[in-house]
PDB file of N, CA and C in Angstrom:
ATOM      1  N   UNK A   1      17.320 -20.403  51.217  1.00  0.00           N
ATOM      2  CA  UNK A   1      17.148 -19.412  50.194  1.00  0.00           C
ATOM      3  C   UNK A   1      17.563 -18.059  50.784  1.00  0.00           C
ATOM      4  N   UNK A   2      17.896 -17.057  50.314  1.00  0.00           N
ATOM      5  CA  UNK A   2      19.196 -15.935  50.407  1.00  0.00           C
ATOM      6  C   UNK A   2      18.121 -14.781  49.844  1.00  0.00           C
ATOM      7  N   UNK A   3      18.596 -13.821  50.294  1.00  0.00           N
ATOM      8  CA  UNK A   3      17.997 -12.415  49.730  1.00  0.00           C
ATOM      9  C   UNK A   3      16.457 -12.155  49.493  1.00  0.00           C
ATOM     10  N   UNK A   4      15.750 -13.077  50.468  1.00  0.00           N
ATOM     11  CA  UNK A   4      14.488 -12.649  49.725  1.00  0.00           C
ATOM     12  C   UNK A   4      14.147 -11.431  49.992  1.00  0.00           C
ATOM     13  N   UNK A   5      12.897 -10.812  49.230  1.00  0.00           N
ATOM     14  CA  UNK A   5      12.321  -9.781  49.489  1.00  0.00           C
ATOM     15  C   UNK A   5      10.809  -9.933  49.531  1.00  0.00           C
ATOM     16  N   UNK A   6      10.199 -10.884  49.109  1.00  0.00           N
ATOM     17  CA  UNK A   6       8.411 -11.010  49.445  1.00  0.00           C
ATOM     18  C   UNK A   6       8.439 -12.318  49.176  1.00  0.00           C
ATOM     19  N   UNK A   7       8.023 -12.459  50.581  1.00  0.00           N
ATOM     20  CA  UNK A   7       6.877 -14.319  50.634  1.00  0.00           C
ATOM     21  C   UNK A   7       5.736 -14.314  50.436  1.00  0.00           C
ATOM     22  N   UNK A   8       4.803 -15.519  49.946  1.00  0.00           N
ATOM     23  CA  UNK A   8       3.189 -15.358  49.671  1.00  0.00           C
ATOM     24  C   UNK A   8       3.444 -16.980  50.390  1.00  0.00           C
ATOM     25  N   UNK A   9       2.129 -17.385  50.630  1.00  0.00           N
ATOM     26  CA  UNK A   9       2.056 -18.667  51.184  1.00  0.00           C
ATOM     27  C   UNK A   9       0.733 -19.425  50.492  1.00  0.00           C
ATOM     28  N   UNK A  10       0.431 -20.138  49.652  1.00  0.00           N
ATOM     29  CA  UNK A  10      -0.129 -20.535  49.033  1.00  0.00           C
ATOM     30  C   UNK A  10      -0.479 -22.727  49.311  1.00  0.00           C
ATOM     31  N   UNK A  11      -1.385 -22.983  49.305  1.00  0.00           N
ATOM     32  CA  UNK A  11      -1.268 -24.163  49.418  1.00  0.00           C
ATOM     33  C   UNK A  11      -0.018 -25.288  49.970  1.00  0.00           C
ATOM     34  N   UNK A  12       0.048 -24.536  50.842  1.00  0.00           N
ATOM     35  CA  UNK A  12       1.215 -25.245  51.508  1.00  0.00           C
ATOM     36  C   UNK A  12       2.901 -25.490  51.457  1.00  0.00           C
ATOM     37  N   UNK A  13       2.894 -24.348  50.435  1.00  0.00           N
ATOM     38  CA  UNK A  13       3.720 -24.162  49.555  1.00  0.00           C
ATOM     39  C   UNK A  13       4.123 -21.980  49.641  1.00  0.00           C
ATOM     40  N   UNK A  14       5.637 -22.012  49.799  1.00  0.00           N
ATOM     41  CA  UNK A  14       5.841 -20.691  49.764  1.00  0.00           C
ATOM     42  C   UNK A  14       6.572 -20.485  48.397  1.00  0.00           C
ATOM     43  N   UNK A  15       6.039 -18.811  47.910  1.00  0.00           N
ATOM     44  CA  UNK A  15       6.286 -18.334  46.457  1.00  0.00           C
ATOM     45  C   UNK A  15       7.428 -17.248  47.250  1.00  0.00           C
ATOM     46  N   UNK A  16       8.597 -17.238  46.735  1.00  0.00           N
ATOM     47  CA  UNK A  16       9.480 -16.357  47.422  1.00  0.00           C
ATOM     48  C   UNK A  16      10.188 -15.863  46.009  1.00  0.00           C
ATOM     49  N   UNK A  17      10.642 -14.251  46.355  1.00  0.00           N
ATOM     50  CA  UNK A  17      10.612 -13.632  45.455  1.00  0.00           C
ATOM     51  C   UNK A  17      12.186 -13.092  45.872  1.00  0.00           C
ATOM     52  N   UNK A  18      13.174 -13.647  45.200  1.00  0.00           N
ATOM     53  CA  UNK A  18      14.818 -13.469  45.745  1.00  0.00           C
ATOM     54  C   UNK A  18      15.507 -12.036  44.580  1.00  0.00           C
ATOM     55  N   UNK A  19      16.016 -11.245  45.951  1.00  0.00           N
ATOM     56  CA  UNK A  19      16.851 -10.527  44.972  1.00  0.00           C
ATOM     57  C   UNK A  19      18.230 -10.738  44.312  1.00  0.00           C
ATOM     58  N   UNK A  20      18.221 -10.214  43.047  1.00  0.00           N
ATOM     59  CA  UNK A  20      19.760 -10.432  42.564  1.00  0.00           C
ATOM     60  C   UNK A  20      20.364  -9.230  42.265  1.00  0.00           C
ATOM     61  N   UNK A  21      21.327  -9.080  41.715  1.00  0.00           N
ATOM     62  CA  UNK A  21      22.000  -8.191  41.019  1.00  0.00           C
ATOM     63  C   UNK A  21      21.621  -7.272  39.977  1.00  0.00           C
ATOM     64  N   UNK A  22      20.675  -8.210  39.311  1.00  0.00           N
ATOM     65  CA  UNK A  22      20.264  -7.229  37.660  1.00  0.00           C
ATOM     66  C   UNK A  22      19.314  -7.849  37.984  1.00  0.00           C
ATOM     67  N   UNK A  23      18.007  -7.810  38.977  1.00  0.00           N
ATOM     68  CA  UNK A  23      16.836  -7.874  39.112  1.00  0.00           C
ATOM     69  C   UNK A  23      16.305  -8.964  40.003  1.00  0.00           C
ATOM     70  N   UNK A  24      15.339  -9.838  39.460  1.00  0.00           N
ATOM     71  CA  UNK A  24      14.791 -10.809  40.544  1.00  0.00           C
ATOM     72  C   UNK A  24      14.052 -12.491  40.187  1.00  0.00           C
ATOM     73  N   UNK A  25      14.173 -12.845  41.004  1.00  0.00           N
ATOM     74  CA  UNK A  25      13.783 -14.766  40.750  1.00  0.00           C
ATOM     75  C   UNK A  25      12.554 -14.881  41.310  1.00  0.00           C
ATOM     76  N   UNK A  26      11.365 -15.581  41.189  1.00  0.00           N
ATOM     77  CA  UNK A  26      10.683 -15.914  42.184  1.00  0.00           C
ATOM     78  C   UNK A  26      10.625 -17.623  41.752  1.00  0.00           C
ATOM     79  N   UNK A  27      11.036 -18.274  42.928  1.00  0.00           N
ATOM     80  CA  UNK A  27      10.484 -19.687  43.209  1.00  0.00           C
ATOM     81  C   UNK A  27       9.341 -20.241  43.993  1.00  0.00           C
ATOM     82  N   UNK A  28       9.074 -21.493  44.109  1.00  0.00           N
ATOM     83  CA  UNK A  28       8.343 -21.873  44.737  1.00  0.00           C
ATOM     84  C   UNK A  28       9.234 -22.950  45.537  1.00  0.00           C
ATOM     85  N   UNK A  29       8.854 -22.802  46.740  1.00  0.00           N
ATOM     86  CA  UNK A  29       9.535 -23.870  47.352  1.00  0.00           C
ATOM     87  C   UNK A  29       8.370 -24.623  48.769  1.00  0.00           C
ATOM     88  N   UNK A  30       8.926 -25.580  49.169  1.00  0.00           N
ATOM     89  CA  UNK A  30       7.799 -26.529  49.886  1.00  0.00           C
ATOM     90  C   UNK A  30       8.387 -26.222  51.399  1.00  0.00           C
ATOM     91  N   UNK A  31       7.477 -26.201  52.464  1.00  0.00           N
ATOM     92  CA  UNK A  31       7.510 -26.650  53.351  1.00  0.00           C
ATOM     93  C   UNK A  31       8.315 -27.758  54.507  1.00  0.00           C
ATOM     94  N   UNK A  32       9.076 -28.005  55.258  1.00  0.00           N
ATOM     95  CA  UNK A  32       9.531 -26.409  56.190  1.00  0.00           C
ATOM     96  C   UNK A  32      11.090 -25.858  54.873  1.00  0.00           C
ATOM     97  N   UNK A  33      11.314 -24.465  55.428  1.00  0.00           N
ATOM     98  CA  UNK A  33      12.503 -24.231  54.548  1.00  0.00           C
ATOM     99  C   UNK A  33      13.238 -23.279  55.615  1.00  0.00           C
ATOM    100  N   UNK A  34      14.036 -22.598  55.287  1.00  0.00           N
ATOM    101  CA  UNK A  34      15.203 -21.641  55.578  1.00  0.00           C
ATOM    102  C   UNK A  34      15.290 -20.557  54.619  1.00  0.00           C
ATOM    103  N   UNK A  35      14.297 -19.512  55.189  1.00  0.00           N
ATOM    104  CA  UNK A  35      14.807 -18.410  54.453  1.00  0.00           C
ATOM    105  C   UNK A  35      15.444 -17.243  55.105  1.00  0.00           C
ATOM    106  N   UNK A  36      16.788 -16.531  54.204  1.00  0.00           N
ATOM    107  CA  UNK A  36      17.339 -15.537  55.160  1.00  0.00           C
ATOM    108  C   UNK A  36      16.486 -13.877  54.060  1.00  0.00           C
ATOM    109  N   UNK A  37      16.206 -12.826  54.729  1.00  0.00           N
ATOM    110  CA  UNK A  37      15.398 -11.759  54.009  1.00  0.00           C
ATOM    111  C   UNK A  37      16.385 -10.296  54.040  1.00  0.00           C
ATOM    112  N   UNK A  38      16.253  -9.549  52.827  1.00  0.00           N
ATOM    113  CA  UNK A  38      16.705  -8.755  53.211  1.00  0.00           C
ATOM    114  C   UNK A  38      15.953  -7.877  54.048  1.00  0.00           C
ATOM    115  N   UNK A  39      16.563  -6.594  54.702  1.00  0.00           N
ATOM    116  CA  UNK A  39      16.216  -5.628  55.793  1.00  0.00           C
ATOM    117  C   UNK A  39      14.946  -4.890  55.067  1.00  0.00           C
ATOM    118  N   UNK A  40      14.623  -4.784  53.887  1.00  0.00           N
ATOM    119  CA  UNK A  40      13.403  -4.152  53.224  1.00  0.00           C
ATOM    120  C   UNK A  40      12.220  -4.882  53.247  1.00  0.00           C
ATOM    121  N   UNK A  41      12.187  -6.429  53.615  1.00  0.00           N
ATOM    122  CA  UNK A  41      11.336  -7.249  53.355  1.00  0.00           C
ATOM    123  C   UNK A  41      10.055  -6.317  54.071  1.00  0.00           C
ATOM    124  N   UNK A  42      10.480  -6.015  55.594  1.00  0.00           N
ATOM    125  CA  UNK A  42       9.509  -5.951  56.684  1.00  0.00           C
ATOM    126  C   UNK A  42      10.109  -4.159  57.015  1.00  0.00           C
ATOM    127  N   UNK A  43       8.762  -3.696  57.720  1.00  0.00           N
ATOM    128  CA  UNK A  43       9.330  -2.188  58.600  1.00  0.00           C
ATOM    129  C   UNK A  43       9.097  -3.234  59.718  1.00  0.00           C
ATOM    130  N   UNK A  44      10.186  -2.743  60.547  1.00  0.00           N
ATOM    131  CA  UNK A  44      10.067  -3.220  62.119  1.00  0.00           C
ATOM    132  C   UNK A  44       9.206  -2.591  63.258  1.00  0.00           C
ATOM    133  N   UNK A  45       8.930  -3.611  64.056  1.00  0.00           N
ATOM    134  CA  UNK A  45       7.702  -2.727  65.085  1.00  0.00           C
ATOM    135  C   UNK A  45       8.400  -2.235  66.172  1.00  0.00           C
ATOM    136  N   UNK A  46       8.278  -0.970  66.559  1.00  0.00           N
ATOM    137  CA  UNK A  46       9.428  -0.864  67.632  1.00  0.00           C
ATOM    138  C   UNK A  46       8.328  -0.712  69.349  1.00  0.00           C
ATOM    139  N   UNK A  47       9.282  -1.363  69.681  1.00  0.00           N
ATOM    140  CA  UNK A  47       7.979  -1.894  71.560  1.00  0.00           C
ATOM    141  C   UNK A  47       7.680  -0.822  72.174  1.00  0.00           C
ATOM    142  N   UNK A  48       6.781  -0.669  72.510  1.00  0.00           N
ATOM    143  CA  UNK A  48       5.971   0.394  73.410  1.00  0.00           C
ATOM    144  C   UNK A  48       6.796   0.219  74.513  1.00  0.00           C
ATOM    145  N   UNK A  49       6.420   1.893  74.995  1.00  0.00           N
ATOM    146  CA  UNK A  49       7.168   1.501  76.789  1.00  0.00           C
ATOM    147  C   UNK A  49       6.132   0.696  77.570  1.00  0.00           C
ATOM    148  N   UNK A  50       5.078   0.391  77.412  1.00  0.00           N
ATOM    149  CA  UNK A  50       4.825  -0.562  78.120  1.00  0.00           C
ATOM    150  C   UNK A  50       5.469  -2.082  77.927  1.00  0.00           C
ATOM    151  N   UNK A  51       5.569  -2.586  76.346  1.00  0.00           N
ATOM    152  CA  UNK A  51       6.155  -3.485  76.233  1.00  0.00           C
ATOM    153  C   UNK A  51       7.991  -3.802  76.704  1.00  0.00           C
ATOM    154  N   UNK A  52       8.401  -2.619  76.603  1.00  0.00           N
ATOM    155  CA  UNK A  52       9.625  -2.771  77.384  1.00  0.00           C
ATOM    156  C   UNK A  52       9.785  -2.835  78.788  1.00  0.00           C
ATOM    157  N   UNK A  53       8.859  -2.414  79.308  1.00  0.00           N
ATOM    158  CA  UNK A  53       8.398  -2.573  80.906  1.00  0.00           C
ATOM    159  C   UNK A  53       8.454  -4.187  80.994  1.00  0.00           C
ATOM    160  N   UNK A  54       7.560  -4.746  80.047  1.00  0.00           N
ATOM    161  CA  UNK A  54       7.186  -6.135  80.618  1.00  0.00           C
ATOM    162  C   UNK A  54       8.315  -6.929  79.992  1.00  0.00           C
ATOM    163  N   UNK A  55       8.768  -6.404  79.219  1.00  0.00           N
ATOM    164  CA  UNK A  55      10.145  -7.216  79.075  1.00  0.00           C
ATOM    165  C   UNK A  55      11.483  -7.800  80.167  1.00  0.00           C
ATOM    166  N   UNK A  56      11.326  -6.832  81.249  1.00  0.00           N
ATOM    167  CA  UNK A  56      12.082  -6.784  81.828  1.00  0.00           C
ATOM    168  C   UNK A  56      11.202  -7.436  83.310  1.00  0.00           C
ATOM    169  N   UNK A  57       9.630  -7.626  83.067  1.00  0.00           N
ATOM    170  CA  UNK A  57       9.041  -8.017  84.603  1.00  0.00           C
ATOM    171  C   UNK A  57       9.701 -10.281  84.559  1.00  0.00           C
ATOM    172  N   UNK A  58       8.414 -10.425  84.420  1.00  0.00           N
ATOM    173  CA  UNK A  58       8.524 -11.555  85.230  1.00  0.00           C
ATOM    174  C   UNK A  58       7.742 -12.768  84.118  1.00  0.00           C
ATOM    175  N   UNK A  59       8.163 -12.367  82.970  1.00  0.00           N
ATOM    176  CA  UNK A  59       7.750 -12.819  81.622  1.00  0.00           C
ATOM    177  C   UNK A  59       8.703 -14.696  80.905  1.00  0.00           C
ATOM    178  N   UNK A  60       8.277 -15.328  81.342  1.00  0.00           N
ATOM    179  CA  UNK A  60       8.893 -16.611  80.538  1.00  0.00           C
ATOM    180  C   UNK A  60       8.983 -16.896  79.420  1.00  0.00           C
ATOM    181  N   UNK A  61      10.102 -17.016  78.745  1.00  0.00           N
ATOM    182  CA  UNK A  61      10.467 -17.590  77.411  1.00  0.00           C
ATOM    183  C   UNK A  61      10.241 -18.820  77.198  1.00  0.00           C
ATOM    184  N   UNK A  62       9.300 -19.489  76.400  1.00  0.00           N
ATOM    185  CA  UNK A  62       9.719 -21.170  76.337  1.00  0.00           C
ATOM    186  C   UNK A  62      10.405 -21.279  75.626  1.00  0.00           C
ATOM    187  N   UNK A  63      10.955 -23.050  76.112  1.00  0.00           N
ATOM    188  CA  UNK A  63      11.947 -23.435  75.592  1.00  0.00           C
ATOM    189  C   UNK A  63      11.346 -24.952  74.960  1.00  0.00           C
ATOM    190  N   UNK A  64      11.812 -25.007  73.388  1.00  0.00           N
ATOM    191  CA  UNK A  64      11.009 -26.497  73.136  1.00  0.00           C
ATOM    192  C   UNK A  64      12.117 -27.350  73.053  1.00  0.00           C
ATOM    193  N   UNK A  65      12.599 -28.302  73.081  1.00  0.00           N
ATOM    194  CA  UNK A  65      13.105 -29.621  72.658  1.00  0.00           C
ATOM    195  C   UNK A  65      12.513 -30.403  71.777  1.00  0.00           C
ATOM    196  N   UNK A  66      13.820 -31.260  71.091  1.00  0.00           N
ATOM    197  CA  UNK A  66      13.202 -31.963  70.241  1.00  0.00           C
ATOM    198  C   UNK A  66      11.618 -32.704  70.250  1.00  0.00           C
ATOM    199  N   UNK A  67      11.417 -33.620  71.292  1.00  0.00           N
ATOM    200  CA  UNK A  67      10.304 -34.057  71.878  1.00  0.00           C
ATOM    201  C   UNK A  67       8.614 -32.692  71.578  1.00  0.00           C
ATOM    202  N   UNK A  68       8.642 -31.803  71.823  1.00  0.00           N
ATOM    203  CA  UNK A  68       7.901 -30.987  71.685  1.00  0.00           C
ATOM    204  C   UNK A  68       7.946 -30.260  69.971  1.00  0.00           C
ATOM    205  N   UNK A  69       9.202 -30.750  69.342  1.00  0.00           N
ATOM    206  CA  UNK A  69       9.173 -29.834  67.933  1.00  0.00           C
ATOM    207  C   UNK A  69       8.588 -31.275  67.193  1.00  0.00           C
ATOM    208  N   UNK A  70       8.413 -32.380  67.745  1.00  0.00           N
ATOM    209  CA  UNK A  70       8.677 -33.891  67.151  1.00  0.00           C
ATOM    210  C   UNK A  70       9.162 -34.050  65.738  1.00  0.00           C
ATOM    211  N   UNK A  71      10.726 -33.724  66.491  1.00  0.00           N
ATOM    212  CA  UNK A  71      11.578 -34.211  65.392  1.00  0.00           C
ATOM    213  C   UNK A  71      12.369 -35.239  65.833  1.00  0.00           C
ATOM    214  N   UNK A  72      13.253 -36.228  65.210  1.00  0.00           N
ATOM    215  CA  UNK A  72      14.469 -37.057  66.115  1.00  0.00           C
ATOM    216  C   UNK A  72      15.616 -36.429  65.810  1.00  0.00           C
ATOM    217  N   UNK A  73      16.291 -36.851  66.643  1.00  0.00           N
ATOM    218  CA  UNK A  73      17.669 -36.087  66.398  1.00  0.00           C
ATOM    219  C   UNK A  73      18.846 -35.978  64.696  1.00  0.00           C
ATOM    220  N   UNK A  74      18.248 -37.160  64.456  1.00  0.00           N
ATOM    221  CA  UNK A  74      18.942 -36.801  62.977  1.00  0.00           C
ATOM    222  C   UNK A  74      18.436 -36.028  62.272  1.00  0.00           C
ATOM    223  N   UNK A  75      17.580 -35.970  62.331  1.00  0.00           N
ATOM    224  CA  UNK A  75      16.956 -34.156  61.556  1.00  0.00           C
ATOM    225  C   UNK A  75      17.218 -33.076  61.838  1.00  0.00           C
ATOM    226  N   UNK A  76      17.859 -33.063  62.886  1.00  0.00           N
ATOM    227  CA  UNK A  76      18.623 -31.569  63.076  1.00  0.00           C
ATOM    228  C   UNK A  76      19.995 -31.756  63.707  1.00  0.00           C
ATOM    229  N   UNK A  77      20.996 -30.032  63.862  1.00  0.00           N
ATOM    230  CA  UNK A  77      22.077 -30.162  64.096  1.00  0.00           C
ATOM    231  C   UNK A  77      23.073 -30.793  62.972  1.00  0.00           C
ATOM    232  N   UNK A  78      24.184 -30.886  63.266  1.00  0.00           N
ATOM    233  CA  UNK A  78      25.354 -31.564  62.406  1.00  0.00           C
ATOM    234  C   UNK A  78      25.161 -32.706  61.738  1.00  0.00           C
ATOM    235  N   UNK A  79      24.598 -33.837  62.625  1.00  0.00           N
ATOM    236  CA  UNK A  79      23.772 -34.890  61.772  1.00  0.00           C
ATOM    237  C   UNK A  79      22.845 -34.392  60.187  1.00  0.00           C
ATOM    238  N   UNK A  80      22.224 -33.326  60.314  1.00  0.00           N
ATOM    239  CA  UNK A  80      21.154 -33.246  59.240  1.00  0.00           C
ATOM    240  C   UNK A  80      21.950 -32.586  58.097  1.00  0.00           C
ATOM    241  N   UNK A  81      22.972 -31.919  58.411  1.00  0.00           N
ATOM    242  CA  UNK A  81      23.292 -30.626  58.337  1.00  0.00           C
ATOM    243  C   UNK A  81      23.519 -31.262  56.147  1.00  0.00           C
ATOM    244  N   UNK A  82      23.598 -30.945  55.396  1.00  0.00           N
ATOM    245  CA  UNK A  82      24.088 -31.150  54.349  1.00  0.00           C
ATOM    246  C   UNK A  82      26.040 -30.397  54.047  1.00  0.00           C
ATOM    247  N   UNK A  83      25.878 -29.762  54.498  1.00  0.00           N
ATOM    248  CA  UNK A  83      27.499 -29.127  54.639  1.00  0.00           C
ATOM    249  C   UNK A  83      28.100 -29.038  55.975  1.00  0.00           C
ATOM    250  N   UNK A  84      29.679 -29.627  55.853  1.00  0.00           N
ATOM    251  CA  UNK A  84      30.307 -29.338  57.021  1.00  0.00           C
ATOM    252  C   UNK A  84      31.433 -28.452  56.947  1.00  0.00           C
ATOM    253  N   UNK A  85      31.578 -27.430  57.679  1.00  0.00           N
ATOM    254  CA  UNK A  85      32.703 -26.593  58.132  1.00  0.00           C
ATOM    255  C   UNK A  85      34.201 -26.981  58.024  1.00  0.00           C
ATOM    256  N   UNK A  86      35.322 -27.568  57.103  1.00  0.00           N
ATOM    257  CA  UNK A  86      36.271 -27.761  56.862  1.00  0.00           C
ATOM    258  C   UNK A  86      36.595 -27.032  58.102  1.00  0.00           C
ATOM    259  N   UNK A  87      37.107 -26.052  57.476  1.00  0.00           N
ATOM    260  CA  UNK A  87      38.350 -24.743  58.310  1.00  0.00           C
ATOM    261  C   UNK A  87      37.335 -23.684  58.833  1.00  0.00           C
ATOM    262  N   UNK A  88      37.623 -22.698  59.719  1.00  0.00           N
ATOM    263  CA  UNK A  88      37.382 -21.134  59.352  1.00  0.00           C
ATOM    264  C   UNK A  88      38.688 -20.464  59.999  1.00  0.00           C
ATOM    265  N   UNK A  89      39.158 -19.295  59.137  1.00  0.00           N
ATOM    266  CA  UNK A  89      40.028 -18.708  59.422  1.00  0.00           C
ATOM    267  C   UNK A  89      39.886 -16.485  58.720  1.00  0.00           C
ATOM    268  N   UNK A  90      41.173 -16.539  59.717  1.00  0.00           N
ATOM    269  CA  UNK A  90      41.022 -14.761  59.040  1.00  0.00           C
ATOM    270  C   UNK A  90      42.082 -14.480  58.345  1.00  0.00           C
ATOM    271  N   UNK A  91      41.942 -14.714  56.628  1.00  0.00           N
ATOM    272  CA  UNK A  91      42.911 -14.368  55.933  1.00  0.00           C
ATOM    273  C   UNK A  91      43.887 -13.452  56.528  1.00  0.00           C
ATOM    274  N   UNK A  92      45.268 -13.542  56.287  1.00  0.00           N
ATOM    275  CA  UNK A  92      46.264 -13.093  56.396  1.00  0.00           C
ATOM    276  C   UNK A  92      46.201 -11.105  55.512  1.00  0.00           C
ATOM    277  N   UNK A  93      46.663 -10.304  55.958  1.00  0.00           N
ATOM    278  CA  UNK A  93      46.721  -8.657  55.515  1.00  0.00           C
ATOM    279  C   UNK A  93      47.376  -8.963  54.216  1.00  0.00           C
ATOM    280  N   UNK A  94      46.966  -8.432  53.043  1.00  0.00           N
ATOM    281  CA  UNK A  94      47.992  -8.481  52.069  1.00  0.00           C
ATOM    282  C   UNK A  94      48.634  -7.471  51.772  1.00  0.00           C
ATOM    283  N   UNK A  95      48.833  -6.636  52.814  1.00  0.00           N
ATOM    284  CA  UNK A  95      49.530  -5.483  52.560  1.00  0.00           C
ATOM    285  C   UNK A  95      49.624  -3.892  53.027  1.00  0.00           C
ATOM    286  N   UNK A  96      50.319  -3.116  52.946  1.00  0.00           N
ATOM    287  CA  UNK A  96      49.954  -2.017  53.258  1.00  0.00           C
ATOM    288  C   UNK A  96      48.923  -1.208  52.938  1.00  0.00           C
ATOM    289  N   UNK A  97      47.994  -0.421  52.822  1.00  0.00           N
ATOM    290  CA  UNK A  97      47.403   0.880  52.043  1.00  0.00           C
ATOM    291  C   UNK A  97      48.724   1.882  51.526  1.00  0.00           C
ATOM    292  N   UNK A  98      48.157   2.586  50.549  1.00  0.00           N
ATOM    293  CA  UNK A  98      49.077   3.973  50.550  1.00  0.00           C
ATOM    294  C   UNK A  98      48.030   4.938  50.095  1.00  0.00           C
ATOM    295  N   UNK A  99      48.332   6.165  50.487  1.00  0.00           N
ATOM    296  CA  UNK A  99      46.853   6.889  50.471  1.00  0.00           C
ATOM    297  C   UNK A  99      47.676   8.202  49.497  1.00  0.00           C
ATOM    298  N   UNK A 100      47.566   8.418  48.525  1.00  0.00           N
ATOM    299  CA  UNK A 100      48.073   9.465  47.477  1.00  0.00           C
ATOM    300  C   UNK A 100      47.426  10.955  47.371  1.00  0.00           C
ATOM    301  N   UNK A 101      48.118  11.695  47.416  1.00  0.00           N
ATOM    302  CA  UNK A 101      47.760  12.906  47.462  1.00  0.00           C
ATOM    303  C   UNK A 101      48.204  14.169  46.781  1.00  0.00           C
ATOM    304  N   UNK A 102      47.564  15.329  46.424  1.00  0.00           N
ATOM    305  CA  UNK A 102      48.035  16.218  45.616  1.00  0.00           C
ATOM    306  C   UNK A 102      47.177  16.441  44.405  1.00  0.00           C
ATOM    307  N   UNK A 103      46.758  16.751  43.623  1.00  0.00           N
ATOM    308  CA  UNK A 103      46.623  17.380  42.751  1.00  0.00           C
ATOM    309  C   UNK A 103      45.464  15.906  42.001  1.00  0.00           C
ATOM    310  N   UNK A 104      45.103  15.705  41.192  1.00  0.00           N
ATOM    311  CA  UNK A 104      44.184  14.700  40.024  1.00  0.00           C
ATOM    312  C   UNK A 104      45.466  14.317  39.260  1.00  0.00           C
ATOM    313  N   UNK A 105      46.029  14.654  38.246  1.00  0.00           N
ATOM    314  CA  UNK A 105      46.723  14.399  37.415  1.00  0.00           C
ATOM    315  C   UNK A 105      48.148  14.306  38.242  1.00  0.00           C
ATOM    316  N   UNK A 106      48.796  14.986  39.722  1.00  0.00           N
ATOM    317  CA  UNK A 106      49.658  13.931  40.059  1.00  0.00           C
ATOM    318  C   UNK A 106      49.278  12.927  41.041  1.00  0.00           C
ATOM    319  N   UNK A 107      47.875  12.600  41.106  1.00  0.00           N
ATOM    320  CA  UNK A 107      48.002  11.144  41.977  1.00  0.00           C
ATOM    321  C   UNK A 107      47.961  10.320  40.726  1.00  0.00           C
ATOM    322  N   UNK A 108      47.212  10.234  39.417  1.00  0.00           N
ATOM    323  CA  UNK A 108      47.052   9.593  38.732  1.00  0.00           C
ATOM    324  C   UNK A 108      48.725   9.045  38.069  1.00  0.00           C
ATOM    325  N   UNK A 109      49.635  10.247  37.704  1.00  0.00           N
ATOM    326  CA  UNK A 109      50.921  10.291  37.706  1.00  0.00           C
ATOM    327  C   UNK A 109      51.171   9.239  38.759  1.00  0.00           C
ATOM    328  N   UNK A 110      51.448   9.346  40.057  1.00  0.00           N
ATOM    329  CA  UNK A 110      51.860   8.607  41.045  1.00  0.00           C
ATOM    330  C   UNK A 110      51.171   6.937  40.773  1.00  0.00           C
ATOM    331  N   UNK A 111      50.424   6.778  40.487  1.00  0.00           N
ATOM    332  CA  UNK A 111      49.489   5.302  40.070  1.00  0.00           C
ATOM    333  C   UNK A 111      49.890   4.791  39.299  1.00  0.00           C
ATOM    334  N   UNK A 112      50.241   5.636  37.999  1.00  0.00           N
ATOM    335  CA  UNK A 112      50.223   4.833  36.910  1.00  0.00           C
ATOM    336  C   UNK A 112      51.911   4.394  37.184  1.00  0.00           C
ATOM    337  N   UNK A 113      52.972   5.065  37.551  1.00  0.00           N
ATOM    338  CA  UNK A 113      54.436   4.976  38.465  1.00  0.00           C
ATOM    339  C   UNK A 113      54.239   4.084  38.848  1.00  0.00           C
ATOM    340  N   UNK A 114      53.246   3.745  39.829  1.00  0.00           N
ATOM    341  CA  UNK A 114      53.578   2.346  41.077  1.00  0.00           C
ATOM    342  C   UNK A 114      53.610   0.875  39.916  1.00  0.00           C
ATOM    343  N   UNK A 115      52.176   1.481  39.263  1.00  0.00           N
ATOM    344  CA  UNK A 115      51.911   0.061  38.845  1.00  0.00           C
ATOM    345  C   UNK A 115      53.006  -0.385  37.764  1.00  0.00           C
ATOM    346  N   UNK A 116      53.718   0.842  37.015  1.00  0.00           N
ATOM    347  CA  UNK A 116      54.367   0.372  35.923  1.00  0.00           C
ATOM    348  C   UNK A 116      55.543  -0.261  36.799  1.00  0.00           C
ATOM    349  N   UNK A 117      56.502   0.260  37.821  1.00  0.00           N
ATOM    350  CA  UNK A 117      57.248  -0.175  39.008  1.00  0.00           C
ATOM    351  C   UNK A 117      56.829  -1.266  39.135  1.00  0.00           C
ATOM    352  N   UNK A 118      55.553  -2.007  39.217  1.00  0.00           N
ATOM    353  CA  UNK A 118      55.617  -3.572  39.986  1.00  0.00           C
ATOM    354  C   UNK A 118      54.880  -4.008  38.634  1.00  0.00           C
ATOM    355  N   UNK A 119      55.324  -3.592  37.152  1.00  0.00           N
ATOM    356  CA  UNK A 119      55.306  -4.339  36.442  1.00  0.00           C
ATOM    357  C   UNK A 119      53.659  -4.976  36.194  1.00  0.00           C
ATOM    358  N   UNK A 120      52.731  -4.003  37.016  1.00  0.00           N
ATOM    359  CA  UNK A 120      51.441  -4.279  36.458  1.00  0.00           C
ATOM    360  C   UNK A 120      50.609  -4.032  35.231  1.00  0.00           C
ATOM    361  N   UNK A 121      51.115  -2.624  34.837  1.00  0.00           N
ATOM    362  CA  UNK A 121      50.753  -2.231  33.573  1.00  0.00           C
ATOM    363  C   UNK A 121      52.356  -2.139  32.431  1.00  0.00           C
TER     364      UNK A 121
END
């Protein structure tokens, strides 16, 4: 789920409240899920200098493996995955810019020129 902006957690079950364009959705969805949030969801906590101190001491990250998340391997990774990656690529430039200048009424002049020139209008 995409764009949220407020989770509630209710019986085992999350109420997520997604933004759109001309307003908003809220669903319910079950347990475990994937949600991505927008940047408003949360204010961020920013680390004390002490916490940046200990960031840098002698502090261990764990690390879990499957065995410890008890999942098997077909539940995650490419195996689980419901979509696979065809291609990825970086479209090709379609073109120059041209950046117009002078006056309101002669860039608009100059615009309405190009486009009638390539037969757009």
């Amino acid at each position: 789920m995409t764009y949220v902006q407020r989770i509630e957690r209710r019986d085992g079950k999350l109420t997520v409240e997604r933004q759109l364009e001309d307003g908003h959705e809220v669903i319910e969805v079950g347990l475990p899920c994937l949600l991505t949030a927008i940047k408003e969801l949360n204010e961020p906590r920013y680390m004390s200098v002490g916490g940046i101190y200990d960031a840098f001491g002698e502090k261990t990250v764990a690390v879990w493996g499957l065995k410890d998340l008890g999942v098997s391997p077909d539940q995650v990774g490419l195996e689980a995955s419901l979509t696979q990656v065809q291609r990825s690529f970086t479209p090709e430039p379609k073109g120059q810019a041209v950046r117009l200048s002078g006056t309101a009424a002669e860039m608009a002049e100059a615009l309405v020129g190009s486009l009638a020139h390539r037969h757009v209008i």
